[in-house]
N, C-alpha and C. Protein backbone atom coordinates (compact mmCIF):
# COMPACT_ATOMS: atom_id res chain seq x y z
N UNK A 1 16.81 12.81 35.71
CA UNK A 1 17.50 13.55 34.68
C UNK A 1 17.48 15.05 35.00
N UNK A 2 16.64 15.42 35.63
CA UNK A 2 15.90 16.88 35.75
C UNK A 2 17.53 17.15 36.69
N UNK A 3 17.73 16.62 37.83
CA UNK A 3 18.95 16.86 38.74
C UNK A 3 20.21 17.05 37.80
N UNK A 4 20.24 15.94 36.99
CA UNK A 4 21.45 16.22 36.31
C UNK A 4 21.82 17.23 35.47
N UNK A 5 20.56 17.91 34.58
CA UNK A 5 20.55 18.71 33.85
C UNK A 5 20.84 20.16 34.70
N UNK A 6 20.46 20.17 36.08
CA UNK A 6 20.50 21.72 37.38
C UNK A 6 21.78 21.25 37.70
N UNK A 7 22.66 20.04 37.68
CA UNK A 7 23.77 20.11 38.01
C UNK A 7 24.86 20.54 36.91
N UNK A 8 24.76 20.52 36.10
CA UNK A 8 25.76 20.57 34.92
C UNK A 8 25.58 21.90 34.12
N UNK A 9 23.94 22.60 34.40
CA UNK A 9 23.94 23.70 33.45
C UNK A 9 23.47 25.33 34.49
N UNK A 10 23.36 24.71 35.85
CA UNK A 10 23.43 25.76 36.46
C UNK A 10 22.14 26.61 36.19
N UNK A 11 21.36 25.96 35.75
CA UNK A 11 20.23 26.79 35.80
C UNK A 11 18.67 25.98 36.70
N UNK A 12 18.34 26.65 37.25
CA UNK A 12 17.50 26.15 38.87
C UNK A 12 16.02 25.02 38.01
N UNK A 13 16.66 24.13 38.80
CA UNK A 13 15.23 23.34 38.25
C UNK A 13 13.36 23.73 37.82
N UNK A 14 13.01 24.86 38.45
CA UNK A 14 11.50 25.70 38.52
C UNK A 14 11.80 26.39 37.25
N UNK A 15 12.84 26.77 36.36
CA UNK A 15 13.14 27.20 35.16
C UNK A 15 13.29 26.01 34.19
N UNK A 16 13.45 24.99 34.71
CA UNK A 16 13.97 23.80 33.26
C UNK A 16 12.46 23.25 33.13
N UNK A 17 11.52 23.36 34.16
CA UNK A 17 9.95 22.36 34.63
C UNK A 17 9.18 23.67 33.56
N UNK A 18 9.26 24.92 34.24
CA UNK A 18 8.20 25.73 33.13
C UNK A 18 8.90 25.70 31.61
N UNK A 19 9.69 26.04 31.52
CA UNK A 19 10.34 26.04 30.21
C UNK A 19 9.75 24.71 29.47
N UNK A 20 10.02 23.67 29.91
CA UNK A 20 9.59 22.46 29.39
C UNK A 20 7.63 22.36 29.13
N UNK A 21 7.16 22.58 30.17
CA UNK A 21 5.67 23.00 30.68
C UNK A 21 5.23 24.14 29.40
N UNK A 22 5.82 24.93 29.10
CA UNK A 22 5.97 26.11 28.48
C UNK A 22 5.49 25.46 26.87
N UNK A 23 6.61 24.38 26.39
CA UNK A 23 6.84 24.00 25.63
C UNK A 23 5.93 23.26 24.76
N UNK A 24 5.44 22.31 26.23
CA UNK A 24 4.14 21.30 25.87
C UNK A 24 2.81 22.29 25.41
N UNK A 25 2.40 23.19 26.14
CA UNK A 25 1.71 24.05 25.75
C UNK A 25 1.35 24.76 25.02
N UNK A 26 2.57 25.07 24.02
CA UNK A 26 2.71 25.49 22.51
C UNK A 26 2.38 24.75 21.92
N UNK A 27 2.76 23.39 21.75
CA UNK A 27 2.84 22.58 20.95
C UNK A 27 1.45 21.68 21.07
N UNK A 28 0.67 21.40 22.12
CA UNK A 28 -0.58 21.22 22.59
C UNK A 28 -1.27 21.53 21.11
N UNK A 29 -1.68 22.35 20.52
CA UNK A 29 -2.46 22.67 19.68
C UNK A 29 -2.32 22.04 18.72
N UNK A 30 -1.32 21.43 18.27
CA UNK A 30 -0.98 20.71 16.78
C UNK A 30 -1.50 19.11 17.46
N UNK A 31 -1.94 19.42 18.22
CA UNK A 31 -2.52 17.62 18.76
C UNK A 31 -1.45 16.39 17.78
N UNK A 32 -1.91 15.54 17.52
CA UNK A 32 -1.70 14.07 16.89
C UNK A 32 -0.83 14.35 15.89
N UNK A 33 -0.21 15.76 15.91
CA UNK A 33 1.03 15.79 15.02
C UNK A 33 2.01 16.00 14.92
N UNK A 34 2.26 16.19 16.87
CA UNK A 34 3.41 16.12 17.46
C UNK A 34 3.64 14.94 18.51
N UNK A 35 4.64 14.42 19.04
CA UNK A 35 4.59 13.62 19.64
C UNK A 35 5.83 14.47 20.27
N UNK A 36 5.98 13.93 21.94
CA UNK A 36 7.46 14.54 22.23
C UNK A 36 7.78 13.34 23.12
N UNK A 37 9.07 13.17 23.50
CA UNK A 37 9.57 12.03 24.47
C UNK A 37 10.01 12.30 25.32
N UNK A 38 10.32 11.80 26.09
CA UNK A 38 11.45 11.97 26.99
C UNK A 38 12.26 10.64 27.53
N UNK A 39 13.34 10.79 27.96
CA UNK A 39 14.09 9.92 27.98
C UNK A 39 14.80 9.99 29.43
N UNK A 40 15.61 8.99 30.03
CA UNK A 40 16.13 9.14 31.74
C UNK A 40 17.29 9.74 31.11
N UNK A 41 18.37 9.44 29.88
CA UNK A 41 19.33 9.99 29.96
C UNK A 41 19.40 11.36 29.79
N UNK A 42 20.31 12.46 29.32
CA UNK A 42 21.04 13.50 29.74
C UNK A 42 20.78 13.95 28.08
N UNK A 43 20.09 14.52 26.58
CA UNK A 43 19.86 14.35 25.82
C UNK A 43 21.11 15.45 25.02
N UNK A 44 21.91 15.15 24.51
CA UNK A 44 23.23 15.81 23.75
C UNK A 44 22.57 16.50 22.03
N UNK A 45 21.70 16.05 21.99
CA UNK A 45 20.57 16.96 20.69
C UNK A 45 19.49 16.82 20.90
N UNK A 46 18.37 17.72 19.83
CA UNK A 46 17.37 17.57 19.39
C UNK A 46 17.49 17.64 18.51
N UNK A 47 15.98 16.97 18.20
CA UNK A 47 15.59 15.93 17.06
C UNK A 47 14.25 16.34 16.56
N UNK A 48 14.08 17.08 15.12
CA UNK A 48 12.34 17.40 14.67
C UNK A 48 12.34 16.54 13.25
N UNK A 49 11.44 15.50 13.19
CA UNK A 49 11.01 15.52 12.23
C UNK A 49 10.13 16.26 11.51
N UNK A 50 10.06 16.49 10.35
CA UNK A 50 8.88 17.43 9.27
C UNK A 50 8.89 16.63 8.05
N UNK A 51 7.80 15.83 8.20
CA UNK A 51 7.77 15.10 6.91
C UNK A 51 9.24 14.53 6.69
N UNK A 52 9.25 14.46 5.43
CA UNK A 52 10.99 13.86 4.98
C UNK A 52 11.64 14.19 4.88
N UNK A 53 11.90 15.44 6.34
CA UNK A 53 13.46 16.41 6.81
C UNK A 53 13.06 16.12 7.95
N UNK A 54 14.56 16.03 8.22
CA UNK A 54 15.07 15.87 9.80
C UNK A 54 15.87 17.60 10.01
N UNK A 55 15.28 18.11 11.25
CA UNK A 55 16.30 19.31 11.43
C UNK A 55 17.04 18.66 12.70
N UNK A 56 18.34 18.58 12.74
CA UNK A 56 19.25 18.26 13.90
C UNK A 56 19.58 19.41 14.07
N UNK A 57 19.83 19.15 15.89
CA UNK A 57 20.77 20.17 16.50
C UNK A 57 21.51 20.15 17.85
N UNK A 58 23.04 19.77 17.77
CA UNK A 58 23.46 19.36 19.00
C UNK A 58 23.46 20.63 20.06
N UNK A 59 23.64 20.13 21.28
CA UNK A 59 23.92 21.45 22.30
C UNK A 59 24.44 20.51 23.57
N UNK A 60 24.72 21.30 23.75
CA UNK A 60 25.21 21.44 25.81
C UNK A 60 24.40 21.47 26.63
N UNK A 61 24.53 21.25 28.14
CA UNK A 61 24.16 21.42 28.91
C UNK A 61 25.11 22.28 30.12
N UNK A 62 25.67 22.46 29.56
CA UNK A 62 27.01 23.05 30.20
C UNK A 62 27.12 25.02 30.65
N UNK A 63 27.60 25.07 31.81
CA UNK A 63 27.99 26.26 32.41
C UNK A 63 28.55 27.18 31.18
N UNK A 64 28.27 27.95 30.76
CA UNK A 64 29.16 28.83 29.62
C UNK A 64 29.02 28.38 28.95
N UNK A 65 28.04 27.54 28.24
CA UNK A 65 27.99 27.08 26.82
C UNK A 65 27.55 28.26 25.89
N UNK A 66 28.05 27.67 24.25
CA UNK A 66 27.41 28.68 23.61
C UNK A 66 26.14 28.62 23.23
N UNK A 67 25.61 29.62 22.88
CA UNK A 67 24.46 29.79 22.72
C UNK A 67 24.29 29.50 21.08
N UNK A 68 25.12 29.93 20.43
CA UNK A 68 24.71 29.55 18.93
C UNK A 68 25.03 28.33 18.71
N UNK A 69 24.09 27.48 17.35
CA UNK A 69 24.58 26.44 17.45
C UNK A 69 24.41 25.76 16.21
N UNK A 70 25.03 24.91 15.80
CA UNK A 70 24.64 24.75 14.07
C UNK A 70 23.36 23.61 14.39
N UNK A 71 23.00 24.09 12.87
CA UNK A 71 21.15 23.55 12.37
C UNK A 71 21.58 22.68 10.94
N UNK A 72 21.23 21.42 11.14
CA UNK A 72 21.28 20.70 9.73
C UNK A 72 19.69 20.34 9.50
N UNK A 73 19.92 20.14 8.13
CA UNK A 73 18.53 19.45 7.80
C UNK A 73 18.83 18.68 6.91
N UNK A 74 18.29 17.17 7.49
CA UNK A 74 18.57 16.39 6.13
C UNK A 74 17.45 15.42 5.90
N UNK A 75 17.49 15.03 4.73
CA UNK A 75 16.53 14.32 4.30
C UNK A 75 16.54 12.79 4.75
N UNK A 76 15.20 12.54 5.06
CA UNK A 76 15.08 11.47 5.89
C UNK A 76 15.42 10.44 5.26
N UNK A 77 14.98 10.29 4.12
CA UNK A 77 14.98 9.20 3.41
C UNK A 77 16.51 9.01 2.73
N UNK A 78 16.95 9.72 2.88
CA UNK A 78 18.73 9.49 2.89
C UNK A 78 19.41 8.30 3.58
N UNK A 79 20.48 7.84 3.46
CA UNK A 79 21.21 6.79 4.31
C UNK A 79 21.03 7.91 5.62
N UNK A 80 21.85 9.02 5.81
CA UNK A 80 22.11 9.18 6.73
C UNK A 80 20.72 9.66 8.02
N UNK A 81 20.04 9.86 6.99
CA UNK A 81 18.63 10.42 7.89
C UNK A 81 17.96 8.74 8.21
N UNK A 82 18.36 7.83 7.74
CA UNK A 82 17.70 6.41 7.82
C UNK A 82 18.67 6.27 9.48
N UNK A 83 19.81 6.28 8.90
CA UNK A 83 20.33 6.06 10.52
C UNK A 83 19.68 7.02 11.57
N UNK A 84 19.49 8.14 11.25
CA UNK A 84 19.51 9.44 12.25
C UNK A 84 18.18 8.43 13.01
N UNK A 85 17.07 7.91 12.17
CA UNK A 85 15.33 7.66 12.60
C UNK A 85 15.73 6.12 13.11
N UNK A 86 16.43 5.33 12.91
CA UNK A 86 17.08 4.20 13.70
C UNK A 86 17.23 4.17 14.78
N UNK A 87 18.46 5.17 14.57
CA UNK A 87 18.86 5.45 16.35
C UNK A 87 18.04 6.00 17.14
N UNK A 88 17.43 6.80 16.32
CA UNK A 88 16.55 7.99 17.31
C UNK A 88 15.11 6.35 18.48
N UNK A 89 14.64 5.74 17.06
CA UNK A 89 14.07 4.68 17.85
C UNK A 89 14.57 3.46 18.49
N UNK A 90 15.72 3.83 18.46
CA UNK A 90 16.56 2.42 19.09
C UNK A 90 16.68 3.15 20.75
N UNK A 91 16.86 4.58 21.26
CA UNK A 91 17.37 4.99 22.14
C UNK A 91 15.34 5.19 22.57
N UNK A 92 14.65 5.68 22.20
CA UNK A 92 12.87 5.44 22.46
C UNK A 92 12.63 3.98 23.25
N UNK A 93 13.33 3.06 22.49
CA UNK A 93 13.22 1.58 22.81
C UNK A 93 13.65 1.20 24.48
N UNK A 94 15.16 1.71 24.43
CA UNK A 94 15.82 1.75 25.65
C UNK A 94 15.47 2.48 26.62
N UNK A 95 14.70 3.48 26.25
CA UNK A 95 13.97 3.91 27.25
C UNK A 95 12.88 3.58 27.82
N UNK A 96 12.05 2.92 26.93
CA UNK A 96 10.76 2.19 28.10
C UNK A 96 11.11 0.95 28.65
N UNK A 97 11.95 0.33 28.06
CA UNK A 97 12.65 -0.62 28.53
C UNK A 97 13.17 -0.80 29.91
N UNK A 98 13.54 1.06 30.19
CA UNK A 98 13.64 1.01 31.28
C UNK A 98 12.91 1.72 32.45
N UNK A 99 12.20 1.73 32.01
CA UNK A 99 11.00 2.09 32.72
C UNK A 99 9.83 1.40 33.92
């Protein structure tokens, strides 16, 4: 995935590894109350749960993309946040699956 992401967004793989590295390291401290994934495909959002809000947020990977980007938050326990935590573990699934 790492290739595909230096092919499509033009930015050098030793920047996508610390950035990511970067990331885990912040988040390191909240131990057992974060979990993060990763997946083989190419990921078109992120995804935070907080209790019973979901913050979504799609983006690019793309040359000239924009940088701003809209932020929803919706409640989990909603139909639509029920789908959002569905899918989100249906595509988790497919991924160790293929592993």
């Amino acid at each position: 995935m790492l290739d595909q992401m230096v092919a499509v967004s033009g930015i050098k793989a030793e920047v996508l590894e610390s950035t990511y590295g970067g990331t885990c390291v912040e988040l390191q401290p909240l131990g057992d109350m974060v979990e993060l994934f990763n997946t083989k495909q190419l990921p078109q959002y992120g995804m935070v749960r907080l209790g019973s809000r979901i913050v979504f947020f799609p983006y690019s990977h793309l040359r000239g993309r924009p940088l701003g980007r809209p932020t929803f938050v919706i409640d989990a326990n909603s139909e639509l946040g029920e789908r959002f935590l569905r899918d989100f573990d249906e595509l988790l699934k497919t991924a160790e699956r293929s592993q």
